[in-house]
C-alpha atoms as a PDB file:
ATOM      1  CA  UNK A   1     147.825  39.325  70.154  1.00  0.00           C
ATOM      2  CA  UNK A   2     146.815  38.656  73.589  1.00  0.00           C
ATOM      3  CA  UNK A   3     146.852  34.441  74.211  1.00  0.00           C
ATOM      4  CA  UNK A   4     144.630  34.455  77.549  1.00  0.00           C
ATOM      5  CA  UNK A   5     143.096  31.774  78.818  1.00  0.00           C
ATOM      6  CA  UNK A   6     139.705  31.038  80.799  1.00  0.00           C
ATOM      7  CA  UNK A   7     140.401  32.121  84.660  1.00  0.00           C
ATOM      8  CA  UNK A   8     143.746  34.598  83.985  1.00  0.00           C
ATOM      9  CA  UNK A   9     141.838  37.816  83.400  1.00  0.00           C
ATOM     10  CA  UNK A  10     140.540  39.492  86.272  1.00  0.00           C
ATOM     11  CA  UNK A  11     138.824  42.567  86.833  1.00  0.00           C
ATOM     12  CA  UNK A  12     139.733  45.636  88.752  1.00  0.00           C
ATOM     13  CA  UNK A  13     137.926  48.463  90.534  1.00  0.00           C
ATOM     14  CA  UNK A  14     138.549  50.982  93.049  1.00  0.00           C
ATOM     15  CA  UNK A  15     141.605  52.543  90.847  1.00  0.00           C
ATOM     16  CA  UNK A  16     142.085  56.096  91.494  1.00  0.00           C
ATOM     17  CA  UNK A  17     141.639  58.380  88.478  1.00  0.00           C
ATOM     18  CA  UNK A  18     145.370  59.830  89.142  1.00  0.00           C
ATOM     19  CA  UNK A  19     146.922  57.023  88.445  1.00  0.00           C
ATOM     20  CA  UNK A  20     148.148  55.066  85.507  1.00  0.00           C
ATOM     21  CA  UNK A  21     150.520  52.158  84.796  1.00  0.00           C
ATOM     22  CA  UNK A  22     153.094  53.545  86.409  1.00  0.00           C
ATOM     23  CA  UNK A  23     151.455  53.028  89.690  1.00  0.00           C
ATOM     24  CA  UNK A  24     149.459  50.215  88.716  1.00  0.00           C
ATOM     25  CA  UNK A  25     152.202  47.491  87.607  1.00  0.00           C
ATOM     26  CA  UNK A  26     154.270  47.421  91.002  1.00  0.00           C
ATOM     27  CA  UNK A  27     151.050  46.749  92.629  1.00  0.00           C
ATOM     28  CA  UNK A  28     149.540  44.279  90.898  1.00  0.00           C
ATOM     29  CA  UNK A  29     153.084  42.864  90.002  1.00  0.00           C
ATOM     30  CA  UNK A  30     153.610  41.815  93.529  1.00  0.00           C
ATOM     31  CA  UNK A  31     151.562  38.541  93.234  1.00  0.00           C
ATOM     32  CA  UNK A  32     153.120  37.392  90.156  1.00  0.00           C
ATOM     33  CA  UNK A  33     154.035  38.133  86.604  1.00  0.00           C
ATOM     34  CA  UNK A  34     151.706  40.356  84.729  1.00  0.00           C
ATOM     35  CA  UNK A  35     150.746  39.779  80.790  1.00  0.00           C
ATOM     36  CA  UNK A  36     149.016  42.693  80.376  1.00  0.00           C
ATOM     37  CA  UNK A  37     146.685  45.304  82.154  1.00  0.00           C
ATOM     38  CA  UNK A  38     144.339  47.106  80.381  1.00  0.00           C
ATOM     39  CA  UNK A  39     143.319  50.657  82.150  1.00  0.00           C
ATOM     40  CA  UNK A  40     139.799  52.072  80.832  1.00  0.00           C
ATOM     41  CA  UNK A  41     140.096  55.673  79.483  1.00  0.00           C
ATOM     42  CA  UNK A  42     137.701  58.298  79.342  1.00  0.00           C
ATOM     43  CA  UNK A  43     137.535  60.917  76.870  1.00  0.00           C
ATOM     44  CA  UNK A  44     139.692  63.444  78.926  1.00  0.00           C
ATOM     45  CA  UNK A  45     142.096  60.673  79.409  1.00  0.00           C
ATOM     46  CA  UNK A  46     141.278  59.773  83.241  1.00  0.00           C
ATOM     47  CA  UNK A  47     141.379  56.139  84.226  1.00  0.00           C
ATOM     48  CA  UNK A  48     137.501  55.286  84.530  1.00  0.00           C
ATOM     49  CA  UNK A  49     138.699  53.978  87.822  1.00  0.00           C
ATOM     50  CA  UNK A  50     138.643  49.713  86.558  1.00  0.00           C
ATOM     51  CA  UNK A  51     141.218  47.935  84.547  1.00  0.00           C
ATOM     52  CA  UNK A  52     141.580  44.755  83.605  1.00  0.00           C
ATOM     53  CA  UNK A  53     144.588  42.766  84.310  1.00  0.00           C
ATOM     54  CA  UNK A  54     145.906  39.182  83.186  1.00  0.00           C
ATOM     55  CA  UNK A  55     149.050  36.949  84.674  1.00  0.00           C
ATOM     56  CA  UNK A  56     151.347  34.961  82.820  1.00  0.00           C
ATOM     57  CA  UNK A  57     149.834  31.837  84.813  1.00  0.00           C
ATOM     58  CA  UNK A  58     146.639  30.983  86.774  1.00  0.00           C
ATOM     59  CA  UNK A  59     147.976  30.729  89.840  1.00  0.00           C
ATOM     60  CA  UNK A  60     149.214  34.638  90.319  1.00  0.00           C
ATOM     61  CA  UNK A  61     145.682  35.312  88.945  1.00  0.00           C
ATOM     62  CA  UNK A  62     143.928  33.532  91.771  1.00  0.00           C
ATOM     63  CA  UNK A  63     146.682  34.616  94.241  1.00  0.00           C
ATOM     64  CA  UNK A  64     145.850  38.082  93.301  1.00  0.00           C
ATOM     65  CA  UNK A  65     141.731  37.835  93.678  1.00  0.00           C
ATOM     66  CA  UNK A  66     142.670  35.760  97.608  1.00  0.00           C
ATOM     67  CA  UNK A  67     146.095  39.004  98.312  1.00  0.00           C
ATOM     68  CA  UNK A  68     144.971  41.834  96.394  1.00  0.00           C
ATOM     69  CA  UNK A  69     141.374  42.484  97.081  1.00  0.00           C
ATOM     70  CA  UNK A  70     140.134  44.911  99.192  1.00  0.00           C
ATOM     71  CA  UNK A  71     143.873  46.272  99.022  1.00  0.00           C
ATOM     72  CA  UNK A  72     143.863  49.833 100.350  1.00  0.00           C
ATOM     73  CA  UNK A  73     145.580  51.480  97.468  1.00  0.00           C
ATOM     74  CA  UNK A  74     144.995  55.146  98.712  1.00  0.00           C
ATOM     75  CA  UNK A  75     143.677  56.632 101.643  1.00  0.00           C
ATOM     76  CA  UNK A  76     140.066  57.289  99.439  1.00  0.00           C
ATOM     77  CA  UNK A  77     140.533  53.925  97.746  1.00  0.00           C
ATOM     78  CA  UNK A  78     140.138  50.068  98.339  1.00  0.00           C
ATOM     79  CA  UNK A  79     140.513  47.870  95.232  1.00  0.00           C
ATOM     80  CA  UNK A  80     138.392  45.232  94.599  1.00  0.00           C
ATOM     81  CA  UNK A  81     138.502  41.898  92.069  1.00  0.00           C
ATOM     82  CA  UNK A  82     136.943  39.854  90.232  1.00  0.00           C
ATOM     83  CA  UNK A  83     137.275  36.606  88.533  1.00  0.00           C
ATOM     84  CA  UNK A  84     136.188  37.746  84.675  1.00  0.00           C
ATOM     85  CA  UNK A  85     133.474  35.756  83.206  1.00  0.00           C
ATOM     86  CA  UNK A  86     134.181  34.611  80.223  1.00  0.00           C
ATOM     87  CA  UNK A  87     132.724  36.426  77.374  1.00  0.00           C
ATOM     88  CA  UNK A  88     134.815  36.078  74.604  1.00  0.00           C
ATOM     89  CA  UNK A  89     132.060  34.494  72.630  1.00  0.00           C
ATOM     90  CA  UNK A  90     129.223  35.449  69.825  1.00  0.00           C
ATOM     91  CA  UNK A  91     126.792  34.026  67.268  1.00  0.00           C
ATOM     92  CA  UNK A  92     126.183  35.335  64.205  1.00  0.00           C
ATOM     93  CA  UNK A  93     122.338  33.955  63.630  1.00  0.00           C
ATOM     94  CA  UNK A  94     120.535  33.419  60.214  1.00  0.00           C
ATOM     95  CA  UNK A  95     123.326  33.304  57.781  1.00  0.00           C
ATOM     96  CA  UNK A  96     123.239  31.758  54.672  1.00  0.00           C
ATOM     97  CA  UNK A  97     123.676  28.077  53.693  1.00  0.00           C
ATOM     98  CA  UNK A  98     126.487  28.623  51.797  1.00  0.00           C
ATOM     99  CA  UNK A  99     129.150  29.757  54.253  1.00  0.00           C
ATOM    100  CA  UNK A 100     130.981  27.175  56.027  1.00  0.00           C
ATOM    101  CA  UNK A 101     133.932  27.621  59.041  1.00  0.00           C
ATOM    102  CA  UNK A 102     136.262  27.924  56.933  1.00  0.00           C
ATOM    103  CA  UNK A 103     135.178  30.359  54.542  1.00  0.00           C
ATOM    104  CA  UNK A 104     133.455  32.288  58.012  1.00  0.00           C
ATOM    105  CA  UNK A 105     136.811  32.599  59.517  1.00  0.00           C
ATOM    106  CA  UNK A 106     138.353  34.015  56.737  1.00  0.00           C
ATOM    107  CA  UNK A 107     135.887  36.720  56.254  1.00  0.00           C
ATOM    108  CA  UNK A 108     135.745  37.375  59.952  1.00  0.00           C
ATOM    109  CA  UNK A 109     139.724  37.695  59.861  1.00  0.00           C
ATOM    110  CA  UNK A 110     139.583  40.178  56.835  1.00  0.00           C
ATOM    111  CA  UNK A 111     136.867  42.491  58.475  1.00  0.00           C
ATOM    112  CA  UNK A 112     138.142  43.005  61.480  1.00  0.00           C
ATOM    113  CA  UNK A 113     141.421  41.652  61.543  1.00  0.00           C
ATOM    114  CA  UNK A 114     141.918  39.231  64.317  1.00  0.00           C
ATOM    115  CA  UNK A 115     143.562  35.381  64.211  1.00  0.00           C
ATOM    116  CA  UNK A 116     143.506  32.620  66.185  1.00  0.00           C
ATOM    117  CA  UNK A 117     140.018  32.184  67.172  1.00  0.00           C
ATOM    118  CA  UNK A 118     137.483  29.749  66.731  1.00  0.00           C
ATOM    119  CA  UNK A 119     134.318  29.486  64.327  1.00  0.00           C
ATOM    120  CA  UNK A 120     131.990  26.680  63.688  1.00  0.00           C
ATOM    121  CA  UNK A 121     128.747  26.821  61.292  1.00  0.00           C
ATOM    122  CA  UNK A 122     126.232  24.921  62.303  1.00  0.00           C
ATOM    123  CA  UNK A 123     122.631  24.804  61.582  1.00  0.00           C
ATOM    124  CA  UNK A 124     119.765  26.228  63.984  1.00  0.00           C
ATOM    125  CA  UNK A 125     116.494  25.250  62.681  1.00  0.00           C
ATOM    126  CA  UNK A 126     115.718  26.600  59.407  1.00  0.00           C
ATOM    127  CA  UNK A 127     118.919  28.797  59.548  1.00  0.00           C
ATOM    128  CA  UNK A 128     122.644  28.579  59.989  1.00  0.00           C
ATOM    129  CA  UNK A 129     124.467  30.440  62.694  1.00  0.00           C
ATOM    130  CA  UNK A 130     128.517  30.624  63.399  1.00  0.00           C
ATOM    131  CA  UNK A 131     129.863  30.977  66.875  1.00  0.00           C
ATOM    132  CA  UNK A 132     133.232  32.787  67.056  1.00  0.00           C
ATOM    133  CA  UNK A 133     135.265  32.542  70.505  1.00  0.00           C
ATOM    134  CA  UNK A 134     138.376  34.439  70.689  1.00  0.00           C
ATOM    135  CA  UNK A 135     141.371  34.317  72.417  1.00  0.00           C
ATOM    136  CA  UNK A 136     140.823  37.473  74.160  1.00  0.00           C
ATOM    137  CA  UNK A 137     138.435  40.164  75.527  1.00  0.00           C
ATOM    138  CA  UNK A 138     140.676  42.531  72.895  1.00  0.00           C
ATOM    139  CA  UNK A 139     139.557  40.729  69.642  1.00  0.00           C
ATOM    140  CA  UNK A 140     136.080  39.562  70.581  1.00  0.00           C
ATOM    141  CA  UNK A 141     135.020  43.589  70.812  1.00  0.00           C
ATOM    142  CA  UNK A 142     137.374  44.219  67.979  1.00  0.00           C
ATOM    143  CA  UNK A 143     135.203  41.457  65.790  1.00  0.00           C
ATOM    144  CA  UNK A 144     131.818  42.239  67.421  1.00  0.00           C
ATOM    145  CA  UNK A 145     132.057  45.925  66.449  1.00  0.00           C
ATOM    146  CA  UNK A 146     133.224  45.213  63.162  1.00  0.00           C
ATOM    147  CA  UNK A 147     130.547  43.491  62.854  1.00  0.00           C
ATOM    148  CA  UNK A 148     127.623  45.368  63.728  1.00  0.00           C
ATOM    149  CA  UNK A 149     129.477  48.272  61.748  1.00  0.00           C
ATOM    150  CA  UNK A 150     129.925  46.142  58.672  1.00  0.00           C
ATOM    151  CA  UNK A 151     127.098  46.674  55.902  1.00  0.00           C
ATOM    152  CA  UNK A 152     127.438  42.987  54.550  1.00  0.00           C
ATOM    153  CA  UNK A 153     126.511  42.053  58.332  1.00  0.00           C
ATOM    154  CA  UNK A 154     123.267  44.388  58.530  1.00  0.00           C
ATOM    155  CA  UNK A 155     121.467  44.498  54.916  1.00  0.00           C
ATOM    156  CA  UNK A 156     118.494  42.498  55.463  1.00  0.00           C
ATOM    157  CA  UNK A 157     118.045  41.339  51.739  1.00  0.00           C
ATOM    158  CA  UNK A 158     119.513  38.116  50.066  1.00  0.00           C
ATOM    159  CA  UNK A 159     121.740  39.150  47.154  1.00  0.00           C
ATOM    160  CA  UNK A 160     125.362  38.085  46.154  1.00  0.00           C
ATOM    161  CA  UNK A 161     126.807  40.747  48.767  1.00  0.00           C
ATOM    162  CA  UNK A 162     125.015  39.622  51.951  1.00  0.00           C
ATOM    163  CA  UNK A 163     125.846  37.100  54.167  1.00  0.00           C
ATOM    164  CA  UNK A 164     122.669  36.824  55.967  1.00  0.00           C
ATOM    165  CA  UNK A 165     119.155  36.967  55.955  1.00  0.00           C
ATOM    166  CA  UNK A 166     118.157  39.746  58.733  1.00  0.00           C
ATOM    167  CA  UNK A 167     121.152  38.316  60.593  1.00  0.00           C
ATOM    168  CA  UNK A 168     121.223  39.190  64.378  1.00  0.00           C
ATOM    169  CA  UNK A 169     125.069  39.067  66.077  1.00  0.00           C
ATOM    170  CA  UNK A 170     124.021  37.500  69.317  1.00  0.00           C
ATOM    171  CA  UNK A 171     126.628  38.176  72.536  1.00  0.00           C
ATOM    172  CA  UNK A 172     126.136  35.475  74.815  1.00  0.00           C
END
């Protein structure tokens, strides 16, 4: 499990397609201590060209957007970075009354096996909605895919399976 916090992921373009992390972490290691770095694969397995990558503390990450941007990493290539936006969050609209956090989290853990994040029910109208943030980018797309995959999470009519009435996952 990734524990990332608001402002230590940042973004990265401009990678060539040749390289991997092999290349990547003595670069990007120069500003500071590196968590993780995520490279984006295509199907051939070529780098897409962006990664992202996340610092032990906030300080290398900002150091990194002011040192590392713009960075001429090949002759062909500049890279360039971005603060991420945080979008680690998503509302599951129009579920039923009977669900609260609690019982949310746990079904939202045993589809699509993440921990540590955060869900409150609340109602919205006529209708409850839960909003899930997670800890990182990793388990919000694990849960939000889950999600729109899951058949308890798409059947539009009320019976002791479903969870919602025409519920819509909303990404914020």
């Amino acid at each position: 499990m990734h524990d990332t916090r608001r402002g230590l992921e940042i973004f990265v373009r401009g990678i060539p397609s040749d390289f991997g992390p092999n290349e990547l972490v003595p670069v990007f290691s120069k500003v500071g201590l590196i968590y993780y770095i995520r490279l984006l694969m295509d199907y051939g397995q070529c780098n897409r060209g962006i990664a992202y990558v996340s610092y032990v503390n906030s300080n290398n990450a900002h150091r990194a957007l002011r040192v590392l941007n713009g960075l001429r990493i090949t002759v062909d290539h500049n890279l360039e970075l971005f603060k991420c936006r945080e979008s680690r969050i998503f509302y599951i609209c129009n579920i039923m009354d009977i669900f609260t956090s609690y019982s949310m989290s746990i079904l939202i853990t045993q589809l699509a096996h993440v921990h540590n994040f955060e869900c409150k029910v609340s109602r919205n109208g006529n209708y409850h909605e839960a909003m899930l943030k997670f800890p990182s980018h990793r388990d919000y797309i694990r849960a939000y895919n889950k999600g729109r995959e899951s058949p308890e999470f798409r059947n539009p009519e009320v019976s002791s399976g479903t969870i919602a009435r025409s519920m819509v996952i909303r990404k914020i």
